[in-house]
N, C-alpha and C. Protein backbone atom coordinates (compact mmCIF):
# COMPACT_ATOMS: atom_id res chain seq x y z
N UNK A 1 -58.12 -19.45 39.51
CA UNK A 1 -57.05 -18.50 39.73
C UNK A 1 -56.99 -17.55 38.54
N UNK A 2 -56.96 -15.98 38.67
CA UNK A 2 -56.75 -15.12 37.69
C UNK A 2 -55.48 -15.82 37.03
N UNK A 3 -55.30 -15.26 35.45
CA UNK A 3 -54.31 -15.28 34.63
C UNK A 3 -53.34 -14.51 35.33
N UNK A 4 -51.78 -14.71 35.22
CA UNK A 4 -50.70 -14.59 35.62
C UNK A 4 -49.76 -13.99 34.49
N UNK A 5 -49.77 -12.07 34.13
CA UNK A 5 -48.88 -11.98 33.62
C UNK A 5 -47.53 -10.86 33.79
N UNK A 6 -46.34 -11.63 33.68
CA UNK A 6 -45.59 -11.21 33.91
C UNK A 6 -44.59 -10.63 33.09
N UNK A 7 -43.86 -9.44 32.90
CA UNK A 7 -43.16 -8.64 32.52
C UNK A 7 -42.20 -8.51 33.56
N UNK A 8 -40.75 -9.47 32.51
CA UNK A 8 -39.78 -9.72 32.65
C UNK A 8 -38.62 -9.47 31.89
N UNK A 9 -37.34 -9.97 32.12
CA UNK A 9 -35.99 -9.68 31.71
C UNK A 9 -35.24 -11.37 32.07
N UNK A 10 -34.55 -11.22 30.88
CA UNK A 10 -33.88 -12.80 31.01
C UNK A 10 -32.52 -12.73 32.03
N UNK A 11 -31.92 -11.50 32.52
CA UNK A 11 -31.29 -11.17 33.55
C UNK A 11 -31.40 -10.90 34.75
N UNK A 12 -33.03 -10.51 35.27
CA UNK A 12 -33.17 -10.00 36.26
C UNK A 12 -33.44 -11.37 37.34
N UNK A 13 -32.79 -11.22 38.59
CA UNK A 13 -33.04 -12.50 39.58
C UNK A 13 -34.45 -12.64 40.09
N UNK A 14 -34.74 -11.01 40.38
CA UNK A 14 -35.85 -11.27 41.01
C UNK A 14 -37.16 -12.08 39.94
N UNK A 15 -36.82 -11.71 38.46
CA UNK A 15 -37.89 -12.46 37.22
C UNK A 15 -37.95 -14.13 37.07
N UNK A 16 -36.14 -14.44 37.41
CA UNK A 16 -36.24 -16.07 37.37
C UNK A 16 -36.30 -16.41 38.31
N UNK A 17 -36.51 -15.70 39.63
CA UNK A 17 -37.20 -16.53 40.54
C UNK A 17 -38.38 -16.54 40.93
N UNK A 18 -39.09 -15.90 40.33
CA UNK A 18 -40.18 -15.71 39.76
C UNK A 18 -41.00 -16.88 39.03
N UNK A 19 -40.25 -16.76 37.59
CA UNK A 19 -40.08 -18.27 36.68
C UNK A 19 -40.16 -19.22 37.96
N UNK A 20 -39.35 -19.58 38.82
CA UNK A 20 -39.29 -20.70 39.29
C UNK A 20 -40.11 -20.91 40.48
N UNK A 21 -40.89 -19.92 41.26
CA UNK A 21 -41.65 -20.08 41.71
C UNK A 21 -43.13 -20.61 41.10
N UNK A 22 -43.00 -20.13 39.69
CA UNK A 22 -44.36 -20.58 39.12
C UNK A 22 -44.47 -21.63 38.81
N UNK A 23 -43.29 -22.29 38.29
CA UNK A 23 -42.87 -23.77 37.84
C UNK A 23 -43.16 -24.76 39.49
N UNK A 24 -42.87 -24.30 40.33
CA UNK A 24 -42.39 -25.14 41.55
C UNK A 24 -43.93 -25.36 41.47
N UNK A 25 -45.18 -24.32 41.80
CA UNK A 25 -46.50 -24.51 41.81
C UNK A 25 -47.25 -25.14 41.26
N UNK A 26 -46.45 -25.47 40.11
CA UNK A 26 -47.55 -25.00 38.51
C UNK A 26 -48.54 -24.00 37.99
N UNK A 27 -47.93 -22.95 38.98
CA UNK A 27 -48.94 -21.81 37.69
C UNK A 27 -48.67 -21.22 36.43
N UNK A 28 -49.84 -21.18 35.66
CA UNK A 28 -49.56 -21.03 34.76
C UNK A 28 -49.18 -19.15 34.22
N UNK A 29 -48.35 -18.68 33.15
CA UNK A 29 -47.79 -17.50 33.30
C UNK A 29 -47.68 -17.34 31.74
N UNK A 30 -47.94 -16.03 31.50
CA UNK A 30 -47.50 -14.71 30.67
C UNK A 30 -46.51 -14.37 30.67
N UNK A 31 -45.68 -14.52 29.70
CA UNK A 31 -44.65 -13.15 30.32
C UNK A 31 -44.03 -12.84 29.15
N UNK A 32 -43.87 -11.66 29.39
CA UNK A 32 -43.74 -10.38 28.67
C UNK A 32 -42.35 -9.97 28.56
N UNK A 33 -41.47 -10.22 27.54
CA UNK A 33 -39.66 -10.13 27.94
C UNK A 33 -39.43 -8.63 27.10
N UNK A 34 -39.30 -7.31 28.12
CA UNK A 34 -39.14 -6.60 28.01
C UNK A 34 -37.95 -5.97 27.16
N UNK A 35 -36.70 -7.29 27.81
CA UNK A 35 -35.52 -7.38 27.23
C UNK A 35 -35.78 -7.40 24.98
N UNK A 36 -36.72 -8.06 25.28
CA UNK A 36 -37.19 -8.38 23.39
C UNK A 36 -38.08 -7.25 22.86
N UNK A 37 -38.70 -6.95 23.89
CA UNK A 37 -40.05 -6.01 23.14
C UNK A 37 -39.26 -4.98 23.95
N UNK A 38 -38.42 -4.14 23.98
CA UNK A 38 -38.55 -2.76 24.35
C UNK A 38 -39.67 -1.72 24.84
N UNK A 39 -40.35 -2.03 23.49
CA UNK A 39 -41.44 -1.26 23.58
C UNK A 39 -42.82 -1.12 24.47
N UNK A 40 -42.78 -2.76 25.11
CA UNK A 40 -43.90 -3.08 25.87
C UNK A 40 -43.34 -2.55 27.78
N UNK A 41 -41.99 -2.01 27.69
CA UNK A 41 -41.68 -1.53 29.08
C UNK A 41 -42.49 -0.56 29.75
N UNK A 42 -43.01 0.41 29.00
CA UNK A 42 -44.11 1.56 29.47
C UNK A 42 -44.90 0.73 30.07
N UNK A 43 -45.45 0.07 28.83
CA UNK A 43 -46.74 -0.66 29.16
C UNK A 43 -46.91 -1.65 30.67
N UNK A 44 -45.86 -2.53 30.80
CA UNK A 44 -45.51 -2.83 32.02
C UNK A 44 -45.60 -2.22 33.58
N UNK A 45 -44.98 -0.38 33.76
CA UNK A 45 -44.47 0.10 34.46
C UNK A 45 -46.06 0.36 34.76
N UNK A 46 -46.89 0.79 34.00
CA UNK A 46 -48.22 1.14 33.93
C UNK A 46 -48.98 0.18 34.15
N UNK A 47 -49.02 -1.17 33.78
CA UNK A 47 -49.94 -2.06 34.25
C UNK A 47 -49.94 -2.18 35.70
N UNK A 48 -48.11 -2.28 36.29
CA UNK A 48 -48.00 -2.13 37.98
C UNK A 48 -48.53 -1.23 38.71
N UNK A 49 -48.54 0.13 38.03
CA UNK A 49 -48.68 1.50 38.88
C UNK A 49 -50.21 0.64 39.13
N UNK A 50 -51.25 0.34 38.41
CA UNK A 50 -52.66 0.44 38.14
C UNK A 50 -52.89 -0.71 39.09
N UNK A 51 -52.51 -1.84 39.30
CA UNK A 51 -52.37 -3.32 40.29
C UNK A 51 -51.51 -3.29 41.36
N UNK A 52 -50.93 -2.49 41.50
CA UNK A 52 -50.58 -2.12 43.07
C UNK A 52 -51.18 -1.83 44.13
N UNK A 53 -51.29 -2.31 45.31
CA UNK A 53 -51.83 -1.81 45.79
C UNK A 53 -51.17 -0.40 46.71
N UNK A 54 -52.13 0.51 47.22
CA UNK A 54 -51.69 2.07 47.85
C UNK A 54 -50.80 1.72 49.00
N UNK A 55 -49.54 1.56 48.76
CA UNK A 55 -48.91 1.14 50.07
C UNK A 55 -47.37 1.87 49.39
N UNK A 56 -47.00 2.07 48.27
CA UNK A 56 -46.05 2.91 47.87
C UNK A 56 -45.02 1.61 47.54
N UNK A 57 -45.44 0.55 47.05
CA UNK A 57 -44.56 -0.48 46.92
C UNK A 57 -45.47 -0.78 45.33
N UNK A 58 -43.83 -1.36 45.29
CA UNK A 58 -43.80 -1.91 43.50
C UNK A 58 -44.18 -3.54 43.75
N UNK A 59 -44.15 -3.89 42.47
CA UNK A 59 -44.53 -5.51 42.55
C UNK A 59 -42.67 -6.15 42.06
């Protein structure tokens, strides 16, 4: 299975259920707390635009 990383927020529902979907699996995960690094939010918005697929939907 590819590496799993995620760029998150310790508030957002849709991120801890997220968290808890990976836990329920056991996959293993990255993640990237936007909430801490500010700075890595670009970087984020841009990794999605690029791994999306053409359907006009976000991840």
């Amino acid at each position: 299975m590819a590496p799993v990383l995620m760029y998150g927020t310790a508030a957002c529902p849709y991120c801890q259920a997220a968290r808890a979907l990976f836990s329920d699996l056991g996959v293993s995960f990255e993640e990237i707390r936007v909430d801490l690094e500010p700075s890595r939010r670009q970087q984020g918005a841009l990794e999605a635009l690029l791994h999306t697929p053409a359907k006009g939907e976000t991840p």
